[in-house]
PDB file of N, CA and C in Angstrom:
ATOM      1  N   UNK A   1     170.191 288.544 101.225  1.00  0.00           N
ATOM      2  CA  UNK A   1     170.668 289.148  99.996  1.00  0.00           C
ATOM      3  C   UNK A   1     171.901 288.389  99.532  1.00  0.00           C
ATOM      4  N   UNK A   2     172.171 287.878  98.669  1.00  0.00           N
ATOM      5  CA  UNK A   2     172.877 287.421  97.505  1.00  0.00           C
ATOM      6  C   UNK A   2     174.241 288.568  96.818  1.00  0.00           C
ATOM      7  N   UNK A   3     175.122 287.926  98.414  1.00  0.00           N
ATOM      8  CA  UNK A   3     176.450 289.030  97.708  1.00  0.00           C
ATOM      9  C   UNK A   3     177.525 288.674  96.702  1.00  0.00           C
ATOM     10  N   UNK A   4     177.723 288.730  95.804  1.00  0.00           N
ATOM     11  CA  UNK A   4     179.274 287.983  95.113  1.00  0.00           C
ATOM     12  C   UNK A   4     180.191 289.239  94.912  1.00  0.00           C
ATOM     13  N   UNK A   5     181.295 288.487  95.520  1.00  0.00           N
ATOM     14  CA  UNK A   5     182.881 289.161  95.612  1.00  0.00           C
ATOM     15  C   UNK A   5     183.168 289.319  94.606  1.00  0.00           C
ATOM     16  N   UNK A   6     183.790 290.430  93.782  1.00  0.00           N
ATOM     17  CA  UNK A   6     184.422 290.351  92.635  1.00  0.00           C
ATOM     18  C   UNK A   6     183.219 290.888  91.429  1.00  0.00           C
ATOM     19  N   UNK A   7     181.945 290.746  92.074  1.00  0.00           N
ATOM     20  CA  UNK A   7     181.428 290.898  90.779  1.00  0.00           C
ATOM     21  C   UNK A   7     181.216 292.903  90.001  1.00  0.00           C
ATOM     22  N   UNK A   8     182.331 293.447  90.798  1.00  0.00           N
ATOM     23  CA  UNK A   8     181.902 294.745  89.987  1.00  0.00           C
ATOM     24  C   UNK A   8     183.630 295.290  89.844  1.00  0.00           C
ATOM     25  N   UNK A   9     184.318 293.984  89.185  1.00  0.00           N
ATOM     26  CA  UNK A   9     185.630 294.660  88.768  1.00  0.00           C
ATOM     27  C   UNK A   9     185.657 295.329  87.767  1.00  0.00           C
ATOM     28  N   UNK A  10     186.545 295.881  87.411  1.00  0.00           N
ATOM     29  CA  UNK A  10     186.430 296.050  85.768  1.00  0.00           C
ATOM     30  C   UNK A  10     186.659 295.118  84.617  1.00  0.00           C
ATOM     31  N   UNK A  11     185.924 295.712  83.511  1.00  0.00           N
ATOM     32  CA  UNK A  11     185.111 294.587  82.852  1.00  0.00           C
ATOM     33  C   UNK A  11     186.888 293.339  82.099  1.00  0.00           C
ATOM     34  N   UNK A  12     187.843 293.874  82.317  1.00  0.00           N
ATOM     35  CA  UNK A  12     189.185 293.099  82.014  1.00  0.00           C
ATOM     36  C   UNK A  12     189.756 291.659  82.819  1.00  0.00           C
ATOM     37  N   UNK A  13     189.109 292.422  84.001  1.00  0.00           N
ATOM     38  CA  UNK A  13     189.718 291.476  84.899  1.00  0.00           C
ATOM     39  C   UNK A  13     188.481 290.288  85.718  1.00  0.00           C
ATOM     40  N   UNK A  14     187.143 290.243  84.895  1.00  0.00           N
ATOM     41  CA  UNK A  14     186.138 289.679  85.091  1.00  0.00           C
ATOM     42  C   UNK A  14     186.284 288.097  84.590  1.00  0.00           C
ATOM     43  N   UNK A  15     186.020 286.588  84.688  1.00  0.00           N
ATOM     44  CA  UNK A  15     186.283 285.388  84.299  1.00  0.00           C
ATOM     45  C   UNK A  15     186.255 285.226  82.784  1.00  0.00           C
ATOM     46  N   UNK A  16     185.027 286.234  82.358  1.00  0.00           N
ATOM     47  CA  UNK A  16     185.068 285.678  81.219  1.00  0.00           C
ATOM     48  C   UNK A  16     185.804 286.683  79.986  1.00  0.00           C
ATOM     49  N   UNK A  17     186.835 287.602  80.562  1.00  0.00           N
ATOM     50  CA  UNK A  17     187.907 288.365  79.616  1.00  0.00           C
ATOM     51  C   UNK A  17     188.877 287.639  80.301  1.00  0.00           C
ATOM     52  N   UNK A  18     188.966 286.481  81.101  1.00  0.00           N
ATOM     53  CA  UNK A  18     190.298 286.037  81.823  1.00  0.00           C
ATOM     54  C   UNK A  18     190.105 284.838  80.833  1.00  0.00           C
ATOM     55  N   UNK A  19     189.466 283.999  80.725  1.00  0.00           N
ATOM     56  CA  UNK A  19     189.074 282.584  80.301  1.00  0.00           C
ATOM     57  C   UNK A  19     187.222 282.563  79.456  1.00  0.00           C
ATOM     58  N   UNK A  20     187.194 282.925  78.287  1.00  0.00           N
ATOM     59  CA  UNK A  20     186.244 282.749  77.287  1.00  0.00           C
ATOM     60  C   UNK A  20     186.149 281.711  76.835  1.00  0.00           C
ATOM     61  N   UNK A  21     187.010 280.626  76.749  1.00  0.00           N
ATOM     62  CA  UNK A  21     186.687 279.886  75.768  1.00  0.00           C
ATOM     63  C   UNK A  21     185.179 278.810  76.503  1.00  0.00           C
ATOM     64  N   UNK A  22     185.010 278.918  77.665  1.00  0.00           N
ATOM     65  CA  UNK A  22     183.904 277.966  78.094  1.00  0.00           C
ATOM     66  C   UNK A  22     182.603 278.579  77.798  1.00  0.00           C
ATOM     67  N   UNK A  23     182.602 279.931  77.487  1.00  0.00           N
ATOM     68  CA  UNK A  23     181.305 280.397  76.538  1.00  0.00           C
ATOM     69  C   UNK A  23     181.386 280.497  75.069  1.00  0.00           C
ATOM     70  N   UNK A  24     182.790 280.401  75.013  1.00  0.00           N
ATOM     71  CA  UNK A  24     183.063 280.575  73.375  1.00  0.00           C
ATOM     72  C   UNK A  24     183.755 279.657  73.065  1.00  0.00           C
ATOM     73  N   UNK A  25     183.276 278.352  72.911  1.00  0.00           N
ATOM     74  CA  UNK A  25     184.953 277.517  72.100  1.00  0.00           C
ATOM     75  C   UNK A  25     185.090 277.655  71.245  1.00  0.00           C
ATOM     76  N   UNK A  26     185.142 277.559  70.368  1.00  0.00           N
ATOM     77  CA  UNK A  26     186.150 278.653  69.095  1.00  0.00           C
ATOM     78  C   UNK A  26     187.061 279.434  69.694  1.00  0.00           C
ATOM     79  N   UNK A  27     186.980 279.919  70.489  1.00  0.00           N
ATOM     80  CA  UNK A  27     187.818 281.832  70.858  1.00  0.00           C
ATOM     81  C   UNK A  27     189.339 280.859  70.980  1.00  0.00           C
ATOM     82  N   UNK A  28     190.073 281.235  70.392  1.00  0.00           N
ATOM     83  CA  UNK A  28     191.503 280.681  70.372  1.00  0.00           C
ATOM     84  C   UNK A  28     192.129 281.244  71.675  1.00  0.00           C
ATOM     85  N   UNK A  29     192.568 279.545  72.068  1.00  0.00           N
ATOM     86  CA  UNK A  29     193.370 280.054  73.581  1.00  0.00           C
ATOM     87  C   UNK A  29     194.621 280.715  73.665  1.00  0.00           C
ATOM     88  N   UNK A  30     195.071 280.578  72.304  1.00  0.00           N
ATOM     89  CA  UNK A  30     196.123 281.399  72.316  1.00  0.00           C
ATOM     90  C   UNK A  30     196.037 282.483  72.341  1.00  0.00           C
ATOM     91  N   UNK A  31     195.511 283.227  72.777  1.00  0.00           N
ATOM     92  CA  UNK A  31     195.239 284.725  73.032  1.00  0.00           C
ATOM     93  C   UNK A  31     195.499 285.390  74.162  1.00  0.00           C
ATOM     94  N   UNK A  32     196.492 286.509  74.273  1.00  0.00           N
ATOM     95  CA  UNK A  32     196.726 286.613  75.393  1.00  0.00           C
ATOM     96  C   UNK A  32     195.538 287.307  75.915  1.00  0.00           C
ATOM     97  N   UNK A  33     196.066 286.651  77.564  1.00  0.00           N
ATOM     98  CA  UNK A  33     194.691 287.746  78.993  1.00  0.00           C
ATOM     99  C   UNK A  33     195.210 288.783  78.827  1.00  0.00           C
ATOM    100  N   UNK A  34     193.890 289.939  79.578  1.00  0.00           N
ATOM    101  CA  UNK A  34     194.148 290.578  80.021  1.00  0.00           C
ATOM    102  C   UNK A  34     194.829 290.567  81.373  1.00  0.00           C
ATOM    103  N   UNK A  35     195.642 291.786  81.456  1.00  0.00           N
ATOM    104  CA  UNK A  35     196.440 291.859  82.986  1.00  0.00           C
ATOM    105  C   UNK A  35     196.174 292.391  83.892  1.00  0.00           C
ATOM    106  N   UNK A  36     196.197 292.504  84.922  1.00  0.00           N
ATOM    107  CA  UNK A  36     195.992 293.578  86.207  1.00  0.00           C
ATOM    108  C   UNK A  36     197.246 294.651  86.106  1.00  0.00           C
ATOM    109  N   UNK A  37     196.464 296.313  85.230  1.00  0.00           N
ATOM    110  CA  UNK A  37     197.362 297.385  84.947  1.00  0.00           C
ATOM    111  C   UNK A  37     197.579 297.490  83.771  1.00  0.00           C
ATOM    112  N   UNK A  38     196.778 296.617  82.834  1.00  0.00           N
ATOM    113  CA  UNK A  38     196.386 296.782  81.428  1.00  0.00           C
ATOM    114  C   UNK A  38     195.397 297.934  81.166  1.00  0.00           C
ATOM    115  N   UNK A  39     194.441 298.577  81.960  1.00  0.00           N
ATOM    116  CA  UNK A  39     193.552 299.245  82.161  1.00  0.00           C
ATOM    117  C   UNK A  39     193.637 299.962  82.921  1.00  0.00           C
ATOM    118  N   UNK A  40     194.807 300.825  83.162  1.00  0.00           N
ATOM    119  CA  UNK A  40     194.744 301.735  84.372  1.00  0.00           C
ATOM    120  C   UNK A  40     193.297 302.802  84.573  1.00  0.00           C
ATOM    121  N   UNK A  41     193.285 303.264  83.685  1.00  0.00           N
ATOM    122  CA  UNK A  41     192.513 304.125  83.924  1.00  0.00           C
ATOM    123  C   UNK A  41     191.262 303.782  84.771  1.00  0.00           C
ATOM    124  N   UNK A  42     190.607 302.872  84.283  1.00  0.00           N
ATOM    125  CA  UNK A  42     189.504 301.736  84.577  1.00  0.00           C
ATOM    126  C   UNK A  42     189.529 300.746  85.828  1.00  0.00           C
ATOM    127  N   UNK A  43     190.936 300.718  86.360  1.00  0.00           N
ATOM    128  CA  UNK A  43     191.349 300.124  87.506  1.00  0.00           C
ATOM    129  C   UNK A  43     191.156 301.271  89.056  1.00  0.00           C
ATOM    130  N   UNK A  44     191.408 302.752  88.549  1.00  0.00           N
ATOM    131  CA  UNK A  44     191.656 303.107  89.564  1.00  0.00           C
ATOM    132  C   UNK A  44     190.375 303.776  89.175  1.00  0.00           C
ATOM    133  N   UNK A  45     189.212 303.779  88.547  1.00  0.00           N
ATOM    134  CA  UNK A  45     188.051 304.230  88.608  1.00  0.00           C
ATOM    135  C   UNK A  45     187.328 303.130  89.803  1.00  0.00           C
ATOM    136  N   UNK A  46     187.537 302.137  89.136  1.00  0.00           N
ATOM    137  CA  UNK A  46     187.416 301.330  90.312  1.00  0.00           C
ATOM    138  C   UNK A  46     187.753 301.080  91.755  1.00  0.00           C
ATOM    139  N   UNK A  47     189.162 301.457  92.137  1.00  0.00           N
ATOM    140  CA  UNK A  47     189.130 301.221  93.169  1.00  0.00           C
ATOM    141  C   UNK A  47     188.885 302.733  94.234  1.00  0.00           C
ATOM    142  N   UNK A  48     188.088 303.475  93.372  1.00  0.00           N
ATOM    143  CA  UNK A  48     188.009 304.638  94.228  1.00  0.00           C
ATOM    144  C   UNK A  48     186.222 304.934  93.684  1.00  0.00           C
ATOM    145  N   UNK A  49     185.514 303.911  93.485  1.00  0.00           N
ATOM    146  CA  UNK A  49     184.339 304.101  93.419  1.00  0.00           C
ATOM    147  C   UNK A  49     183.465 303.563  94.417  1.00  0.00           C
ATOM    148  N   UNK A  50     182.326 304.338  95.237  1.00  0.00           N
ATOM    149  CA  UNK A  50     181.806 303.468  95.938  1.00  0.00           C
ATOM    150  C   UNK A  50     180.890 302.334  95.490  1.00  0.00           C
ATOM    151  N   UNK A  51     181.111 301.085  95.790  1.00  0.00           N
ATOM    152  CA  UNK A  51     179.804 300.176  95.190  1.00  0.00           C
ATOM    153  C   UNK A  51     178.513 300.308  95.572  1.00  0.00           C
ATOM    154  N   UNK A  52     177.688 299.929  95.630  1.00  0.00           N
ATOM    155  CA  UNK A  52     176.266 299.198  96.448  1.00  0.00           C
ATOM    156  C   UNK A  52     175.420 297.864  95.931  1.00  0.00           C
ATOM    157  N   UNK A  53     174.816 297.051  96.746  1.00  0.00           N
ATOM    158  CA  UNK A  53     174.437 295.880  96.170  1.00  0.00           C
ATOM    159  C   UNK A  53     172.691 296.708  95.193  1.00  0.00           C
ATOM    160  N   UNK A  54     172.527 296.029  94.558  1.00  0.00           N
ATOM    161  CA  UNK A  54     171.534 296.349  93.691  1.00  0.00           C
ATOM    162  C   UNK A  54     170.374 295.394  94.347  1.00  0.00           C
ATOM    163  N   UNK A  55     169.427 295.707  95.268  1.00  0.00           N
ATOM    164  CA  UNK A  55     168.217 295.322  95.798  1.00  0.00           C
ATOM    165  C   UNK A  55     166.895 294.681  95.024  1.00  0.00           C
ATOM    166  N   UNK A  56     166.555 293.956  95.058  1.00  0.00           N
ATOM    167  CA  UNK A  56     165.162 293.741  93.887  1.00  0.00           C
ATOM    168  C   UNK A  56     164.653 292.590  94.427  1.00  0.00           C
ATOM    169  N   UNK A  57     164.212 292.155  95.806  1.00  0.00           N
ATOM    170  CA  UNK A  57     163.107 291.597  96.452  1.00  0.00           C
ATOM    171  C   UNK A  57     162.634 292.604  97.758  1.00  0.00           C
ATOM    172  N   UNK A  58     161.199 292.249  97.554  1.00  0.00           N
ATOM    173  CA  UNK A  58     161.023 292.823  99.265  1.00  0.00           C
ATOM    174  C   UNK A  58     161.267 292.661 100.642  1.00  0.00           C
ATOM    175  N   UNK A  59     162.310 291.441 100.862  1.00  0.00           N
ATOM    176  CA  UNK A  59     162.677 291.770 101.835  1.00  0.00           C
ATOM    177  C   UNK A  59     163.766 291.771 102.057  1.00  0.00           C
ATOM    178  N   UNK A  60     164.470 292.711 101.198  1.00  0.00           N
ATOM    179  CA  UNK A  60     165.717 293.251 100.942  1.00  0.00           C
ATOM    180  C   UNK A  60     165.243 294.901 101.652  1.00  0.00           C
ATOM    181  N   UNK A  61     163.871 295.653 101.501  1.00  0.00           N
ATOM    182  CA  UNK A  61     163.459 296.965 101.521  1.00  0.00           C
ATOM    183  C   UNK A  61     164.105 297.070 102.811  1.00  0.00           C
ATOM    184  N   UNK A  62     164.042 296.549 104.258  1.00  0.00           N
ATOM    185  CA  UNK A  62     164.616 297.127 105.217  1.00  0.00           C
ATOM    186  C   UNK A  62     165.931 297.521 105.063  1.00  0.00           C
ATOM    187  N   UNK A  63     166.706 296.322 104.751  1.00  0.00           N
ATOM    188  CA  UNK A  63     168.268 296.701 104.482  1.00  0.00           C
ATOM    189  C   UNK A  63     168.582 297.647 103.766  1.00  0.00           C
ATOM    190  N   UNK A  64     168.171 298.248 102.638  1.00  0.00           N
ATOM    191  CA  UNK A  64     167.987 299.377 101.559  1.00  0.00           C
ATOM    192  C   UNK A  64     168.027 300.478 102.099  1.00  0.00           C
ATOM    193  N   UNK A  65     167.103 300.496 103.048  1.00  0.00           N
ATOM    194  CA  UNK A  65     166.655 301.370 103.938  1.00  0.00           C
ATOM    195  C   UNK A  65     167.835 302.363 104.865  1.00  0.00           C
ATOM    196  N   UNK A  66     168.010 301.017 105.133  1.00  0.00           N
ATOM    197  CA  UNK A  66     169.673 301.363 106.197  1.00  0.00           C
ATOM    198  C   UNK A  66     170.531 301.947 105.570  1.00  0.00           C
ATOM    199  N   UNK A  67     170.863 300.990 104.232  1.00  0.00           N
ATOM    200  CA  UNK A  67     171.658 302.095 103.473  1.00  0.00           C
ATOM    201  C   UNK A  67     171.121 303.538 103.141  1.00  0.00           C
ATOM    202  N   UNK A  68     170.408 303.636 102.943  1.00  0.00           N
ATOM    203  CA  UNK A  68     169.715 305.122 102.675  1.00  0.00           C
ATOM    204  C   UNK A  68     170.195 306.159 104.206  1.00  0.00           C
ATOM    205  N   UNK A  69     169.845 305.020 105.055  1.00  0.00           N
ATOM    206  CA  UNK A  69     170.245 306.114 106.427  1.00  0.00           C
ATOM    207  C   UNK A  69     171.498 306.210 106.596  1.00  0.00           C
ATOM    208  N   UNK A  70     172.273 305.556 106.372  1.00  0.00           N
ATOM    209  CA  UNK A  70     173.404 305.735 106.663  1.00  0.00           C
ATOM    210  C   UNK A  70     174.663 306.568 105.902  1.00  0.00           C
ATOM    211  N   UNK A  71     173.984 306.291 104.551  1.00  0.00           N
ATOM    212  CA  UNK A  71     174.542 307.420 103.367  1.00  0.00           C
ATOM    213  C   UNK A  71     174.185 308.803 103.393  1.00  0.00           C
ATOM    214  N   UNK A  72     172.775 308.919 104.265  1.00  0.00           N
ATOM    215  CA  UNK A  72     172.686 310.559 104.602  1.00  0.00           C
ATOM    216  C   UNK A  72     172.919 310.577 105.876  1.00  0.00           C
ATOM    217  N   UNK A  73     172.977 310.166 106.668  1.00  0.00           N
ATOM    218  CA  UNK A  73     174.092 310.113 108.030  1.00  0.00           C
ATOM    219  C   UNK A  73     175.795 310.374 107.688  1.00  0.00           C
ATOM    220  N   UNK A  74     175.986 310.092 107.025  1.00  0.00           N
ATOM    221  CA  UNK A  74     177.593 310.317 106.254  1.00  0.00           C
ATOM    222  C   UNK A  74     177.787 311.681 105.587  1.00  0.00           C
ATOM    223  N   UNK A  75     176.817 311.830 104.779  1.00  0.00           N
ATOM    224  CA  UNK A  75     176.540 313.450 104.030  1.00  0.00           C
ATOM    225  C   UNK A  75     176.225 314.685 104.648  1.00  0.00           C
ATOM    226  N   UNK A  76     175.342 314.020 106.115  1.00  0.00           N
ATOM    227  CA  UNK A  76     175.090 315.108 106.747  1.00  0.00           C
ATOM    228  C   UNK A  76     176.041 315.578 107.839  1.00  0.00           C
ATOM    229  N   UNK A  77     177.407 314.716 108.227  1.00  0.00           N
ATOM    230  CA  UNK A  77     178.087 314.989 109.625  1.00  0.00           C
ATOM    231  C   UNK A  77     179.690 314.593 108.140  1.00  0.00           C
ATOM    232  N   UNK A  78     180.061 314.983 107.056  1.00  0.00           N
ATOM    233  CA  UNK A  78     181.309 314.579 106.731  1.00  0.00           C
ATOM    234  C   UNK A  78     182.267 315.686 106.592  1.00  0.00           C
ATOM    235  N   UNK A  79     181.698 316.462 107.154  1.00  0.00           N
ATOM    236  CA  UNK A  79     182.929 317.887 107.989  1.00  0.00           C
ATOM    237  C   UNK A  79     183.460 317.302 109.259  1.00  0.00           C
ATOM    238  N   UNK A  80     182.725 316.757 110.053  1.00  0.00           N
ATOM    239  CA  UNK A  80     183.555 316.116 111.279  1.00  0.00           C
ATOM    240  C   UNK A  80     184.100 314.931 111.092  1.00  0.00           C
ATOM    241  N   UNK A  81     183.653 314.256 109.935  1.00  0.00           N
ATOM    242  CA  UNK A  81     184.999 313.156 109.281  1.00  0.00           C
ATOM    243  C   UNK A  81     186.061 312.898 109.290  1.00  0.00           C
ATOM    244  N   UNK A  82     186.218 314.393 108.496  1.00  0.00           N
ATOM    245  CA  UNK A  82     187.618 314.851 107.823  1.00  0.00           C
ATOM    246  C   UNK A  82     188.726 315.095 109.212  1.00  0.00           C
TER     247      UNK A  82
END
């Protein structure tokens, strides 16, 4: 499976709201970036969301799988978590 780091930030702090102009030349570089805390709201949705990789070959189905067990393994015992 095919993991990339970074790829479920929020949509501000992603390459191409950091640096457009290599899909857009026109887009004037003088423009300011966005910042890290320009987006609070959207930042801490993020860092308190769980991710998961998005699966779409078959032999990804076992691994899927696991996750499935292990997310109701978590749901079913998260009183003795705490």
């Amino acid at each position: 499976m095919l993991v990339r780091p970074g790829s479920t930030l929020p949509l501000n702090q992603l390459p191409l709201y950091q640096h457009p102009s290599p899909l857009f030349p026109g887009y004037p570089s003088t423009r300011s970036r966005y910042r890290e805390g320009d987006f609070p709201v959207a930042e801490k949705a993020h860092a308190h969301t769980i991710k998961l990789p998005v699966w779409h070959r078959e032999q990804d189905l076992k691994l899927a799988k696991q996750y499935v067990s292990a997310a109701r393994k978590v749901s079913e015992h998260h009183k003795e978590l705490l």
